[in-house]
N, C-alpha and C. Protein backbone atom coordinates (compact mmCIF):
# COMPACT_ATOMS: atom_id res chain seq x y z
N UNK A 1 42.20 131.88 100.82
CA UNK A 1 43.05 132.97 100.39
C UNK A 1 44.42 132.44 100.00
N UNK A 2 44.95 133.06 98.97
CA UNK A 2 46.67 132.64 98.30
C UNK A 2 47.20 133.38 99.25
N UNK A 3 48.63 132.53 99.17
CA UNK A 3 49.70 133.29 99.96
C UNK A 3 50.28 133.94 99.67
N UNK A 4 50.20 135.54 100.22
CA UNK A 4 50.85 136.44 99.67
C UNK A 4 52.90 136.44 99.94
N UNK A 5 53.46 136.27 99.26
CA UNK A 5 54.82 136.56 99.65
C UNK A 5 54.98 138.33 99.65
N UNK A 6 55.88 138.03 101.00
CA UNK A 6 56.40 139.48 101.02
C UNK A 6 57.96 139.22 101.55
N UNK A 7 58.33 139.73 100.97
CA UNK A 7 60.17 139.89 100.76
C UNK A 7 60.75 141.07 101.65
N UNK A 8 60.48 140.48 102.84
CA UNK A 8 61.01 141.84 103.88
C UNK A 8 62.28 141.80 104.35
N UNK A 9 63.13 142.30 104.99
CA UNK A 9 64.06 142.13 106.28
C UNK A 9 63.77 142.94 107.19
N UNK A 10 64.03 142.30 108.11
CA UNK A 10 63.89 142.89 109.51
C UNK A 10 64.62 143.00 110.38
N UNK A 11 64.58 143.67 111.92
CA UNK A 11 65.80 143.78 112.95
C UNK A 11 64.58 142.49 114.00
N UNK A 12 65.13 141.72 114.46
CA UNK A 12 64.40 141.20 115.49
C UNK A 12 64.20 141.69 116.71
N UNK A 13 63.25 142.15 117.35
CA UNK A 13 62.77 143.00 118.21
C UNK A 13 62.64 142.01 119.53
N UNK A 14 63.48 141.03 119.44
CA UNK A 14 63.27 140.07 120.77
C UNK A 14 65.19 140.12 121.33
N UNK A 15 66.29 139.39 119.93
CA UNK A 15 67.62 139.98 120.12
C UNK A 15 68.08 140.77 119.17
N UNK A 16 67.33 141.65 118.63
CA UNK A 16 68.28 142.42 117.91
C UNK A 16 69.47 142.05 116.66
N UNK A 17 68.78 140.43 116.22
CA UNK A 17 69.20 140.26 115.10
C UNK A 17 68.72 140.80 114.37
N UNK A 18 70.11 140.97 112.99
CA UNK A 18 69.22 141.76 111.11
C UNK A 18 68.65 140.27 110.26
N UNK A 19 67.74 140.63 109.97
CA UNK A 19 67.58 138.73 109.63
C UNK A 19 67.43 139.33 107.81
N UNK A 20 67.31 138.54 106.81
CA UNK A 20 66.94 138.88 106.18
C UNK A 20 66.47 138.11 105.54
N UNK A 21 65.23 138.89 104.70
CA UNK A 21 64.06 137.91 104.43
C UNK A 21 64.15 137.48 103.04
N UNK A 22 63.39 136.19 102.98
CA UNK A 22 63.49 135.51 101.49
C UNK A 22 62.11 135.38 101.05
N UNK A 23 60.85 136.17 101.46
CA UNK A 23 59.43 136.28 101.47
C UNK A 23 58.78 135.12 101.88
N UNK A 24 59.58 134.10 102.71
CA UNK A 24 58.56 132.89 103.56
C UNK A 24 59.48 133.36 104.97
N UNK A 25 60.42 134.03 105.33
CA UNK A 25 61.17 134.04 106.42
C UNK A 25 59.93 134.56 107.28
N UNK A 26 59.50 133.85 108.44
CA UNK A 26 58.48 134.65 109.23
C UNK A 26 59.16 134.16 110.87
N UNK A 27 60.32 134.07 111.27
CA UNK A 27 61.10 134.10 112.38
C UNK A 27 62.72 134.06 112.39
N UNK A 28 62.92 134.84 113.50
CA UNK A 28 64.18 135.16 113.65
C UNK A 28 64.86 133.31 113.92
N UNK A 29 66.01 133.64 112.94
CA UNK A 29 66.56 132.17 113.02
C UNK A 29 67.83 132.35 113.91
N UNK A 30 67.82 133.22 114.55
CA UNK A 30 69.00 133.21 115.97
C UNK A 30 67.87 132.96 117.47
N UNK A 31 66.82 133.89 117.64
CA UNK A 31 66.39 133.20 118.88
C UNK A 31 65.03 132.62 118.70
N UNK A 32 64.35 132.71 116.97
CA UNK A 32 63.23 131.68 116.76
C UNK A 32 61.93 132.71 116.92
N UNK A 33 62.42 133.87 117.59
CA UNK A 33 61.13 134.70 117.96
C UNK A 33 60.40 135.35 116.96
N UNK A 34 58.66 135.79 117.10
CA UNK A 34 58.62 135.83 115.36
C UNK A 34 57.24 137.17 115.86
N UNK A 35 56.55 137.63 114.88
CA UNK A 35 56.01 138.83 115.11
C UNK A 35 54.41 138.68 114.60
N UNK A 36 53.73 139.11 115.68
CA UNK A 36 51.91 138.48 115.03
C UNK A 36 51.88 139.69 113.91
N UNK A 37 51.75 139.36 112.75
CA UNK A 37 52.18 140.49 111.25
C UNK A 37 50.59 139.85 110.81
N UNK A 38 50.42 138.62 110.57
CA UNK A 38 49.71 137.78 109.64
C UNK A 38 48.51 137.42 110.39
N UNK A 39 47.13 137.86 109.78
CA UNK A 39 46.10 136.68 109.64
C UNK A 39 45.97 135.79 109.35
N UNK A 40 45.98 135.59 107.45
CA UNK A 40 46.17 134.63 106.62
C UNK A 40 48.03 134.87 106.09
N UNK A 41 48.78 133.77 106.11
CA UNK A 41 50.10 133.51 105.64
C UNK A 41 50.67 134.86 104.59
N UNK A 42 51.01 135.78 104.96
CA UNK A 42 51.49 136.59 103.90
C UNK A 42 50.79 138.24 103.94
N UNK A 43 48.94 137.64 104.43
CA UNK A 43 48.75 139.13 104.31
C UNK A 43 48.83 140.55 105.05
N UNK A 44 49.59 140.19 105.93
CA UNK A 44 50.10 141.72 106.88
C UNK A 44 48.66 142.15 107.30
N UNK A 45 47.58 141.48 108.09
CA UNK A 45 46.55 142.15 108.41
C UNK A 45 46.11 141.55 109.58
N UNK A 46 47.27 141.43 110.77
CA UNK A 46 46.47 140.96 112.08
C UNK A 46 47.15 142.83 112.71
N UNK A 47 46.17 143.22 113.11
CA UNK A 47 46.29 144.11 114.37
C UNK A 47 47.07 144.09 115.46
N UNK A 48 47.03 142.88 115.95
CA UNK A 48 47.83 142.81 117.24
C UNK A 48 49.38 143.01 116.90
N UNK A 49 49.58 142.89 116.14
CA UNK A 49 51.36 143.09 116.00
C UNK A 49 52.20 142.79 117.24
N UNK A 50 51.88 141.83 118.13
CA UNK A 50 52.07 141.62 119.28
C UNK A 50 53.25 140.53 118.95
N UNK A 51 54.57 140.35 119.95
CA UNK A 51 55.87 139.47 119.88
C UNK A 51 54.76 138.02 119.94
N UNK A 52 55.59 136.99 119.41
CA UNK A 52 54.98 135.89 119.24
C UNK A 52 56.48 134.87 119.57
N UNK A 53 56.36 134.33 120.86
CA UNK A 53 57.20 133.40 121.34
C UNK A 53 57.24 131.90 121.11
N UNK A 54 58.25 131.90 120.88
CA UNK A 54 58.21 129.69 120.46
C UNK A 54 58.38 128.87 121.37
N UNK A 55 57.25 128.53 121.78
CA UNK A 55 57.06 127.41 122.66
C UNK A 55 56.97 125.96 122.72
N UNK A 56 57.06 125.62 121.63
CA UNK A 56 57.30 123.97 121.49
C UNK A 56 58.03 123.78 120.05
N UNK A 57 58.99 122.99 119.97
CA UNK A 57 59.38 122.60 118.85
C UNK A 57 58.98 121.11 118.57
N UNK A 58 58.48 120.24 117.41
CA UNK A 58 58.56 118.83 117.46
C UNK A 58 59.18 118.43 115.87
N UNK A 59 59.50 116.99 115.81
CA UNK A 59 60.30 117.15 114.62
C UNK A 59 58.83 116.96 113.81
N UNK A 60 59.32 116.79 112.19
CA UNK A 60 58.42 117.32 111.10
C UNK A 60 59.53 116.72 109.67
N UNK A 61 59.13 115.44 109.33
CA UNK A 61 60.19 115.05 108.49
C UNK A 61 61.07 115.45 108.41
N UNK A 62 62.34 116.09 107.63
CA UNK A 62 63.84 116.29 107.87
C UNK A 62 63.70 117.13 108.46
N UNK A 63 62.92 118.33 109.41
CA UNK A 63 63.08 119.22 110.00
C UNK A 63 62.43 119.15 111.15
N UNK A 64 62.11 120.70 111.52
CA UNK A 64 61.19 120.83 112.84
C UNK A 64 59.90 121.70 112.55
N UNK A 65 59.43 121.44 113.15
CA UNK A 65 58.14 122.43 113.73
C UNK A 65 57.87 123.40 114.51
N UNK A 66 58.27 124.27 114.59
CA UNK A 66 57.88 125.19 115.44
C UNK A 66 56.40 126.39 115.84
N UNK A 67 55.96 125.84 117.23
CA UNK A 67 54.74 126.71 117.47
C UNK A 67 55.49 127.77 117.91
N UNK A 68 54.78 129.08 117.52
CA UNK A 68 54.65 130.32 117.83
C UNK A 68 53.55 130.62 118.69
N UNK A 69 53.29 131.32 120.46
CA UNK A 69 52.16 131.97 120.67
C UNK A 69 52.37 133.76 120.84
N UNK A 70 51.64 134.15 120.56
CA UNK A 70 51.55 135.69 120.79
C UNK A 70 51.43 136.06 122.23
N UNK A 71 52.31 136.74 122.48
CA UNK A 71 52.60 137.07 124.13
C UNK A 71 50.93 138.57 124.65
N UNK A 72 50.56 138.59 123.44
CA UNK A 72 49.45 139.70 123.89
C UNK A 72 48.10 139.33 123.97
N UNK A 73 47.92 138.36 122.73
CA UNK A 73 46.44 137.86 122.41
C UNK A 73 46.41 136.14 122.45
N UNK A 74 47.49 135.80 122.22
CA UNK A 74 47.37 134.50 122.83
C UNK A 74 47.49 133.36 121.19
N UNK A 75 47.22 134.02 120.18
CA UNK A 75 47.16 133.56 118.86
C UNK A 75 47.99 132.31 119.07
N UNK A 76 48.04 130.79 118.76
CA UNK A 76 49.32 130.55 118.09
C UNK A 76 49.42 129.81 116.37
N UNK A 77 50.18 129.68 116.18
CA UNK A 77 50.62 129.39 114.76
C UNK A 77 51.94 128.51 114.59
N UNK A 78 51.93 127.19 114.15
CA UNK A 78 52.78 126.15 113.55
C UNK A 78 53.54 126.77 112.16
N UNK A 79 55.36 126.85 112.50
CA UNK A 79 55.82 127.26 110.78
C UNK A 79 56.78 126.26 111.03
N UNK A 80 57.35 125.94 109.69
CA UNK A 80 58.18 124.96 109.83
C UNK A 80 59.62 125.61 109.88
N UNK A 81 60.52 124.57 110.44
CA UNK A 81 62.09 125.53 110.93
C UNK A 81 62.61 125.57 109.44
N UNK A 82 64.13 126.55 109.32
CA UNK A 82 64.32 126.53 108.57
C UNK A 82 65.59 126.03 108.56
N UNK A 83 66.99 125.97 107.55
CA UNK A 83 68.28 125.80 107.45
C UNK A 83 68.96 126.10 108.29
N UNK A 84 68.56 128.56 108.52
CA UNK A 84 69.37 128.71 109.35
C UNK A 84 68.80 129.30 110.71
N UNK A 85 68.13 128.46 110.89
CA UNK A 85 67.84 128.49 112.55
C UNK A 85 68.90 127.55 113.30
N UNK A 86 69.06 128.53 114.11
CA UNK A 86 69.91 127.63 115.30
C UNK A 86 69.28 126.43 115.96
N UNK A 87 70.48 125.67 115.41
CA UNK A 87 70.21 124.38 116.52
C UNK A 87 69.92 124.90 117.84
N UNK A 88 70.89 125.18 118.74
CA UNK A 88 70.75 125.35 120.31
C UNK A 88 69.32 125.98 120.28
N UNK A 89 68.73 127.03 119.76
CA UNK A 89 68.03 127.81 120.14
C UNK A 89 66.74 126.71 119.70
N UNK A 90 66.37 125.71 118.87
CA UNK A 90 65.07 124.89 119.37
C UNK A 90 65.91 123.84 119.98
N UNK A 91 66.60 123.19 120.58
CA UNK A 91 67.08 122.54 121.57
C UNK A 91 66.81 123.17 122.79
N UNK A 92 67.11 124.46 123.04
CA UNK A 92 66.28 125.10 124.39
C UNK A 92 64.75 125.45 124.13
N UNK A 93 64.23 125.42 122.91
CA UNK A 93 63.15 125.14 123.38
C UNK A 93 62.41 124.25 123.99
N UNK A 94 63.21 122.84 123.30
CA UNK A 94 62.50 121.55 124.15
C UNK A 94 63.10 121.05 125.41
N UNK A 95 63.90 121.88 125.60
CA UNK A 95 64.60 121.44 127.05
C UNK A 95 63.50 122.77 127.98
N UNK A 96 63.37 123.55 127.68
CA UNK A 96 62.45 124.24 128.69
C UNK A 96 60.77 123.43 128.67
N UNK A 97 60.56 122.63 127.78
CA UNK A 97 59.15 122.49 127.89
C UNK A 97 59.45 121.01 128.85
N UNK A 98 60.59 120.28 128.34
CA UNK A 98 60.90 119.19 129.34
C UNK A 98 60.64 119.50 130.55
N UNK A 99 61.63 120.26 131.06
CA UNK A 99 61.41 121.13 132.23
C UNK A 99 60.12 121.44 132.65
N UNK A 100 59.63 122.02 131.94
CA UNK A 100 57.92 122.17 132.94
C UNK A 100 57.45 120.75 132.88
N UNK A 101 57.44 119.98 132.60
CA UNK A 101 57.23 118.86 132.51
C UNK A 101 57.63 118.23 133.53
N UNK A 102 58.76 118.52 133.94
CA UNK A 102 59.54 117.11 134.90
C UNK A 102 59.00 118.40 136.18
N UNK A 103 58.67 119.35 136.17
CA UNK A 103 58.18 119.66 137.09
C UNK A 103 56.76 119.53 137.52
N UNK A 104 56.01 119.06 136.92
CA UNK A 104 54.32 118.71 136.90
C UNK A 104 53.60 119.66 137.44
């Protein structure tokens, strides 16, 4: 299936940022949090519409990677970071996964 672009904005339903979309924006670039919308990349047809939390960041040539899992169904999904995502906010992501880590 092609990727459908869709050119949305949104309020982020995790902090209540206005984000606004450029039709690949698929997470809030203040706390990274992002929304199960998608089956396939673009087409607005997963059901669960369930919050989708970022749980690991790793780098990804000049950028990052960020996994998304769905806090309802468990889905997850790799997008790549963007410009204006906050630093701090995937810096605490990998400092919390450290953390479970150094806790075994």
């Amino acid at each position: 299936m092609a990727f459908i672009r869709n050119k949305e904005d949104f309020l982020c339903e995790q902090c209540g940022a206005s984000v606004v979309g450029n039709g690949y924006t698929n997470h809030c670039p203040r706390c990274l949090w992002s929304r199960h919308v998608d089956t396939e990349p673009g087409d607005r047809a997963a059901t669960c519409q369930g919050m989708m939390e970022p749980v690991a960041v790793l780098p990804s040539g000049d950028g990052y990677r960020i996994t998304h899992r769905c806090v309802v169904c468990g889905h997850e999904k790799v997008n790549d970071s963007v410009a204006d995502d906050r630093f701090e906010a995937l810096l605490g992501i990998v400092r919390q996964n450290r953390d479970r880590i150094m806790k075994g």
